[in-house]
Protein backbone atom coordinates (compact mmCIF):
# COMPACT_ATOMS: atom_id res chain seq x y z
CA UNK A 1 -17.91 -23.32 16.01
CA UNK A 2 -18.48 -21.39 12.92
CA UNK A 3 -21.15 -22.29 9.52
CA UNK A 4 -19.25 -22.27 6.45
CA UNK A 5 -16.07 -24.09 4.96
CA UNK A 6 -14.11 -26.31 7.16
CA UNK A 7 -10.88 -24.39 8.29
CA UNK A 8 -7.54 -25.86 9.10
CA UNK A 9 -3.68 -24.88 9.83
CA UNK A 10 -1.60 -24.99 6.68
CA UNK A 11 1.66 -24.40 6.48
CA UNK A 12 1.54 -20.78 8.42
CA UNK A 13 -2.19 -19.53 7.95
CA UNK A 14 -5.96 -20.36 9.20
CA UNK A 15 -7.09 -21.42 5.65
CA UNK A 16 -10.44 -23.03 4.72
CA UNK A 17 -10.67 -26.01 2.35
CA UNK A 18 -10.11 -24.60 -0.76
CA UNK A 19 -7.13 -22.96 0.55
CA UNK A 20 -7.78 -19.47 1.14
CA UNK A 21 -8.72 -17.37 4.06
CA UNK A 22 -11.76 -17.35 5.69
CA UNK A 23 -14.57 -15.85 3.35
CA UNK A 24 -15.68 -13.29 5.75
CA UNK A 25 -12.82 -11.01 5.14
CA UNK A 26 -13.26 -7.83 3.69
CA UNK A 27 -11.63 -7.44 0.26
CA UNK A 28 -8.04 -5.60 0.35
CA UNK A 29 -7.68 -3.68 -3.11
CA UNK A 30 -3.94 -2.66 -4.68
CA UNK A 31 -3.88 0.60 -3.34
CA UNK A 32 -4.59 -0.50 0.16
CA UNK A 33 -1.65 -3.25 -0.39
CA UNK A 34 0.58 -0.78 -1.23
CA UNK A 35 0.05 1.16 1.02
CA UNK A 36 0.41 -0.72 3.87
CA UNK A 37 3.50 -2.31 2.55
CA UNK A 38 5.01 0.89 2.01
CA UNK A 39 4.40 1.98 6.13
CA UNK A 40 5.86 -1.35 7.09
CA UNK A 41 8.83 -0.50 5.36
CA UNK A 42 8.99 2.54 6.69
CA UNK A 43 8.27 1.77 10.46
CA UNK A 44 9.90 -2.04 10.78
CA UNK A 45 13.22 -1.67 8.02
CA UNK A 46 14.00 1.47 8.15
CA UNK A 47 13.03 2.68 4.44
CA UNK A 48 11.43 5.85 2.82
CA UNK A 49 9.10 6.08 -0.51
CA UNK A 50 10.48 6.95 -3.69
CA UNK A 51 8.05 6.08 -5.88
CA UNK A 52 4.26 5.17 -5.46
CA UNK A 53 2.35 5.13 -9.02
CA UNK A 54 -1.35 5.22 -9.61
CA UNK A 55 -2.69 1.99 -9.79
CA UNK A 56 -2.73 2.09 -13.71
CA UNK A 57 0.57 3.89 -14.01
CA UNK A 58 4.05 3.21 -15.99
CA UNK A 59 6.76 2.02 -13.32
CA UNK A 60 6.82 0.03 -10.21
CA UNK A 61 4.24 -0.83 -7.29
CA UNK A 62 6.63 1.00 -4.79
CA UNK A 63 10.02 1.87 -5.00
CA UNK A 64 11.84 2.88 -1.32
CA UNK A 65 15.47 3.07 -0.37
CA UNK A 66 17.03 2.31 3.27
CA UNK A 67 18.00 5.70 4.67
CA UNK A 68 20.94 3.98 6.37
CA UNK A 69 22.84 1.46 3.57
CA UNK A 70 20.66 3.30 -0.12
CA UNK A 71 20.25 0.14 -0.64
CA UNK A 72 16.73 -0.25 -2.86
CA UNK A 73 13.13 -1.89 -2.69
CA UNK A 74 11.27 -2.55 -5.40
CA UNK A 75 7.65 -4.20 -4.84
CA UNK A 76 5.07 -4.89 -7.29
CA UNK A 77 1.65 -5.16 -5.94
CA UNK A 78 -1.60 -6.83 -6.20
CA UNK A 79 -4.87 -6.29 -4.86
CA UNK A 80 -8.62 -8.04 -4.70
CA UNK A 81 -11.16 -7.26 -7.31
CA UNK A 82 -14.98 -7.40 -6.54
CA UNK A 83 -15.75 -10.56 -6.70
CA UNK A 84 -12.64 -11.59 -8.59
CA UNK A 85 -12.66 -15.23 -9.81
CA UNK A 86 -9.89 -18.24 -8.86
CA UNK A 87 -7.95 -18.00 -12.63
CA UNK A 88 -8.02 -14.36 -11.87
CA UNK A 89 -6.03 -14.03 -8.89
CA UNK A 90 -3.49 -16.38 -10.59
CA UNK A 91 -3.24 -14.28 -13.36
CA UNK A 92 -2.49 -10.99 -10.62
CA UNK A 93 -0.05 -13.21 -9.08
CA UNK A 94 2.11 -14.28 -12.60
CA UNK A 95 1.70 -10.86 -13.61
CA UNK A 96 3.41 -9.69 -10.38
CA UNK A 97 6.11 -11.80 -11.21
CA UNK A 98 6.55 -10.90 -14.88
CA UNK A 99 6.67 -7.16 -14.16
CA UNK A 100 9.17 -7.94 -11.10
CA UNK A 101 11.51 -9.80 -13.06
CA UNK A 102 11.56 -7.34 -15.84
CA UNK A 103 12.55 -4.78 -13.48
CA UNK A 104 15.67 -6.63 -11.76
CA UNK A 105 19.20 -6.03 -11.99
CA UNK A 106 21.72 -8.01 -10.71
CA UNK A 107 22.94 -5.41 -8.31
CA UNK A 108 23.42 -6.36 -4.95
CA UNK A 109 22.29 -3.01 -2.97
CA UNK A 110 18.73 -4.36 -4.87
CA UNK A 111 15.77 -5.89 -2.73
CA UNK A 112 12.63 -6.96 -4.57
CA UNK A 113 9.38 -8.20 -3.11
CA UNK A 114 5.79 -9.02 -3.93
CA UNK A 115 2.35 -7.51 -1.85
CA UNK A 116 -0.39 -9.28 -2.07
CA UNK A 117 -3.59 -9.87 0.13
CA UNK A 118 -3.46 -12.43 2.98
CA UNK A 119 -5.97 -14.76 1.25
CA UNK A 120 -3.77 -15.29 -1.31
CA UNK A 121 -0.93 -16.49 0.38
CA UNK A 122 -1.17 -20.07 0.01
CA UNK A 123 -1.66 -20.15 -3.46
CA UNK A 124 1.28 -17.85 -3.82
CA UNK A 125 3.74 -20.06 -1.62
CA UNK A 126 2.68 -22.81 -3.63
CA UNK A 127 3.44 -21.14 -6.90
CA UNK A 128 7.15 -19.98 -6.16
CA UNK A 129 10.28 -21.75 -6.65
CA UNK A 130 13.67 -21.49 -4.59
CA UNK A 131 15.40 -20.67 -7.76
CA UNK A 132 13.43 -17.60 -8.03
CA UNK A 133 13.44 -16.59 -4.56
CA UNK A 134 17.27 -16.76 -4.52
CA UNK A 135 18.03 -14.88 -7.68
CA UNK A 136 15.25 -12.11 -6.74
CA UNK A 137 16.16 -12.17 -3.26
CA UNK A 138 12.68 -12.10 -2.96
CA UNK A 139 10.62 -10.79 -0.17
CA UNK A 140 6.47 -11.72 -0.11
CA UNK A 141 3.79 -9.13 1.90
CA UNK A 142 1.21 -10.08 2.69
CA UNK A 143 -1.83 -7.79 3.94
CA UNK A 144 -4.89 -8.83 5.93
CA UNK A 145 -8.28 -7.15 6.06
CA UNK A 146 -7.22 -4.93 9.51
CA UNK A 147 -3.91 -3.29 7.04
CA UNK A 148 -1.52 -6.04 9.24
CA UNK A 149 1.17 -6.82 7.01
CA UNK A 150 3.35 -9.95 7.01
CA UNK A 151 6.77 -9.35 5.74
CA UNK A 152 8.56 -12.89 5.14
CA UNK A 153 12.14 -12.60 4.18
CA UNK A 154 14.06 -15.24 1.60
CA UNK A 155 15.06 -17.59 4.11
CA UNK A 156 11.48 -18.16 5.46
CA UNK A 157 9.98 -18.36 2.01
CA UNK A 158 12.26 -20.68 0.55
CA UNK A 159 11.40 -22.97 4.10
CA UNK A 160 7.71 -22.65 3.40
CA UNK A 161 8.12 -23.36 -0.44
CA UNK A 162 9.75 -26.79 0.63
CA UNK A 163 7.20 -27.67 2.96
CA UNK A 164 4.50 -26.72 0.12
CA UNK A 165 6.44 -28.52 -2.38
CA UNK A 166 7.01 -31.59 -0.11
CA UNK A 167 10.64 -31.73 -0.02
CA UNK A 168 11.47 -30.93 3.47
């Protein structure tokens, strides 16, 4: 049995109390989350980089495009600062959003998603809405501390965001 905050199943993560992975993880920073996202895509789906900006550049997170169907992914991406405080990470997470839906078209060959680090993921299935998952066709990453990523299509998010919301 370990010391430290009680941990528990929620939903489709080991969590502790206050609803974020266990503390002993090693922080993942943007770069790494895109990254990683970007070689899932690649090696699970089939996809090959178009763009990947500097961290502080104009643009999306990643850009890729399925070298069977051309059909596009756009991801925006957030990472963990040192020691990067609760309001914080929320603020990542709407931003994510914000520059996301600024970037979509209503074309259909279109794919968007959002990378973020597996400690947030809770918080982030708790925060999104079927409405926007449908019209973004939305796609979540999410990255753990060993670079495993956890791709989670539309229908599974808009499953978990009932359960979170309570209307399942």
């Amino acid at each position: 049995m370990r010391d430290g905050p009680k941990e528990e199943f929620v939903g489709c993560g080991l969590l502790s109390s206050d609803g974020l992975a266990p503390h002993s993880m090693k922080r993942v920073d943007e770069p790494e989350v895109v990254r990683r996202t970007q070689g899932h895509l690649a090696e699970h789906d089939n996809y090959t980089r178009l763009v990947s900006r500097p961290v502080h550049g104009r643009g999306p997170d990643l850009k890729v495009r399925h070298r069977v169907t051309g059909h596009y992914f756009i991801v925006e991406a957030k990472g963990e600062g040192a020691g990067e405080a609760t309001d914080a990470k929320m603020e990542s997470m709407i931003a994510a959003v914000g520059q996301l839906t600024l970037r979509f078209t209503s074309h259909k060959g279109r794919h968007y998603g959002l990378a973020f680090p597996e400690r947030w993921r809770q918080r982030a299935l708790g925060k999104m809405t079927e409405p926007v998952v449908s019209l973004l066709r939305l796609h979540l990453f999410f990255v753990d501390s060993s670079g495993r990523v956890d791709h989670l299509k539309p229908t599974q998010i808009k499953k978990l965001v009932r359960i979170s919301h309570g209307s399942d």
